[in-house]
C-alpha atoms as a PDB file:
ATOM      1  CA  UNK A   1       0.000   0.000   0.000  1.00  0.00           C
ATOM      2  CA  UNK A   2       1.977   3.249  -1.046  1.00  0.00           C
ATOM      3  CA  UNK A   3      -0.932   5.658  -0.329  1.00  0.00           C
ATOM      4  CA  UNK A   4      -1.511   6.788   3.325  1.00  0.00           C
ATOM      5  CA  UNK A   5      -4.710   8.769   2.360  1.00  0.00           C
ATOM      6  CA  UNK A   6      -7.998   7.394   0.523  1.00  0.00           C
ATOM      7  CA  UNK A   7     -10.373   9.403  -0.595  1.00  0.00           C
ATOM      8  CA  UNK A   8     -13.798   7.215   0.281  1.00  0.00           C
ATOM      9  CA  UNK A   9     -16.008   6.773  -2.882  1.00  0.00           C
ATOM     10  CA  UNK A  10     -18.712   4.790  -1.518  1.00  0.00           C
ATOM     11  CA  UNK A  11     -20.437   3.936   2.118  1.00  0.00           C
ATOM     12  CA  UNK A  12     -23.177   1.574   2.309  1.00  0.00           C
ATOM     13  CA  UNK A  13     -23.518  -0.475   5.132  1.00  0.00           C
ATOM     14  CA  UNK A  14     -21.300   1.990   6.563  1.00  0.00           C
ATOM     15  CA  UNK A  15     -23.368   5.706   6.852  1.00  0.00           C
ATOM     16  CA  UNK A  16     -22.407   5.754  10.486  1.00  0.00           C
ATOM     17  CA  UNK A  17     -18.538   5.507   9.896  1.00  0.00           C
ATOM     18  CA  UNK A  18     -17.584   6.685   6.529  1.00  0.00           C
ATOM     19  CA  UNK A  19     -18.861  10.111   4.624  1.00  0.00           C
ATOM     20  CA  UNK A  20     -18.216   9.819   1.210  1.00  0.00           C
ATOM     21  CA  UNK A  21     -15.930  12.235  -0.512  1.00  0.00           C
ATOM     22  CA  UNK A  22     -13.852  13.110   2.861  1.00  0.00           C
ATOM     23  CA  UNK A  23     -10.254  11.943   2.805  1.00  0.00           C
ATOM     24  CA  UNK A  24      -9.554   9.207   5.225  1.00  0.00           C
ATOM     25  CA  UNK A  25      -6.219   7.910   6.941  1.00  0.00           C
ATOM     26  CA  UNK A  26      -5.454   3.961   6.005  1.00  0.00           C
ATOM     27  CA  UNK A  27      -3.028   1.989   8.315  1.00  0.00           C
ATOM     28  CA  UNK A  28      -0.810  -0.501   6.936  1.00  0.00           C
ATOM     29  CA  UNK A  29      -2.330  -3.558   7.254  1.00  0.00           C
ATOM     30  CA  UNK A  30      -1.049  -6.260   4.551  1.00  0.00           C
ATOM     31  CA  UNK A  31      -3.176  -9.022   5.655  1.00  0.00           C
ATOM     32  CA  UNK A  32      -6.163  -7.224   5.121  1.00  0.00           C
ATOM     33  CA  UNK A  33      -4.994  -5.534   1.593  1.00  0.00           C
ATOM     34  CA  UNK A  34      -4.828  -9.623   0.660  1.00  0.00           C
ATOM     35  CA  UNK A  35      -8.574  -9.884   1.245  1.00  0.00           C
ATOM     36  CA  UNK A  36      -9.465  -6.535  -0.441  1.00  0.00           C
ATOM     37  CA  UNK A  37      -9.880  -5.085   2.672  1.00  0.00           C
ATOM     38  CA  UNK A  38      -8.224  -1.461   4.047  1.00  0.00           C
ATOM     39  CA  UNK A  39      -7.862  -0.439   7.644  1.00  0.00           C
ATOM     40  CA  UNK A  40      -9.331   2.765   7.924  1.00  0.00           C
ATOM     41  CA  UNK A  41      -9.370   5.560  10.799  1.00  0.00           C
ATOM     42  CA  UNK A  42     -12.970   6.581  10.597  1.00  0.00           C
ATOM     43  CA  UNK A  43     -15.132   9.379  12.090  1.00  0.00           C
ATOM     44  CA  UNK A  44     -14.527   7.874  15.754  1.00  0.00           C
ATOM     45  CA  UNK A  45     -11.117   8.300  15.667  1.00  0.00           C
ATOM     46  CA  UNK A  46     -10.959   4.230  15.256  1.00  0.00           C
ATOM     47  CA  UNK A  47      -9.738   1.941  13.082  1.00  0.00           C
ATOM     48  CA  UNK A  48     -11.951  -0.215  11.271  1.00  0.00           C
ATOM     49  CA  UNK A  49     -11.679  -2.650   8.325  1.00  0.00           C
ATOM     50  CA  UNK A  50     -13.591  -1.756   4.935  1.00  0.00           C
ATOM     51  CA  UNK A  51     -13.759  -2.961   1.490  1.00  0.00           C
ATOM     52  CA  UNK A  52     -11.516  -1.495  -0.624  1.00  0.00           C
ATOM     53  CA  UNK A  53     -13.664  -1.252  -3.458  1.00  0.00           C
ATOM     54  CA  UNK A  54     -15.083   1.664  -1.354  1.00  0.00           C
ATOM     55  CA  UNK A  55     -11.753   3.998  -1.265  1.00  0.00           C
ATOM     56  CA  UNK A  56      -9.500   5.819  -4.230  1.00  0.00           C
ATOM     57  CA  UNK A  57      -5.733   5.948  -3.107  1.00  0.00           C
ATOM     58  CA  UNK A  58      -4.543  10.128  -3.401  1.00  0.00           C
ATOM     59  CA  UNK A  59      -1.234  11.688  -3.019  1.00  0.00           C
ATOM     60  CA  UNK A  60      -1.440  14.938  -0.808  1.00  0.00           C
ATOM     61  CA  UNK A  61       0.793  17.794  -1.383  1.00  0.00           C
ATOM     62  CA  UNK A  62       3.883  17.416   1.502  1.00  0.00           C
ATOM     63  CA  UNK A  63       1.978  21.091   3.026  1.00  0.00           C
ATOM     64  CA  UNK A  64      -1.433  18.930   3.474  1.00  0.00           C
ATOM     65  CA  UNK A  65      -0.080  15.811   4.765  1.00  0.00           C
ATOM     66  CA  UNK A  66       1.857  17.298   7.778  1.00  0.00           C
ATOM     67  CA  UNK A  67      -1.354  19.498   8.285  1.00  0.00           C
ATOM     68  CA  UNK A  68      -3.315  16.337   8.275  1.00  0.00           C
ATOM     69  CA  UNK A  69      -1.167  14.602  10.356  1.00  0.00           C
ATOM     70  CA  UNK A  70      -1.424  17.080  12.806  1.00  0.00           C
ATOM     71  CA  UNK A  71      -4.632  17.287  12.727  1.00  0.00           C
ATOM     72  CA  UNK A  72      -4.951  13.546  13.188  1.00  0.00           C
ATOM     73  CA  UNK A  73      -2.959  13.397  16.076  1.00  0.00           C
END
C-alpha cells in the first residue's frame, strides 16, 4: 500500500462511519490488503476494516499531509 490517504467513494452499510468524498487515513495492514480489505481511521477516531472497493488511493501535497497529520494526532 503506497498511499496513506484514501479518498472514500462509496459507504453503504457503513453511513455511520464513513462520509463519502472526505479523505480518510489507512493503516498498513497487509493481511487485510490480501482480502481486499483497508484499515481505515474513521469518524470515531478508530480503526476499522472496509472494502476497498469503497476507497480511491490520493497523493497529498507534503503542506497537506503534515497538516493532516497534525490534525490527526
Amino acid at each position: 500500500m503506497k498511499s496513506k490517504y484514501f479518498i472514500c467513494i462509496d459507504n453503504r452499510d457503513a453511513e455511520a462511519s464513513l462520509e463519502r468524498w472526505k479523505v480518510y487515513k489507512a493503516i498498513e495492514d497487509n493481511h487485510a490488503f490480501k482480502h481486499k480489505m483497508i484499515r481505515i481511521i474513521d469518524e470515531s477516531g478508530e480503526d476499522y476494516l472496509f472494502p476497498l472497493d469503497y476507497f480511491v488511493p490520493i497523493d497529498l501535497p507534503q503542506t497537506v499531509e503534515r497538516a493532516m497529520q497534525t490534525a490527526i494526532n
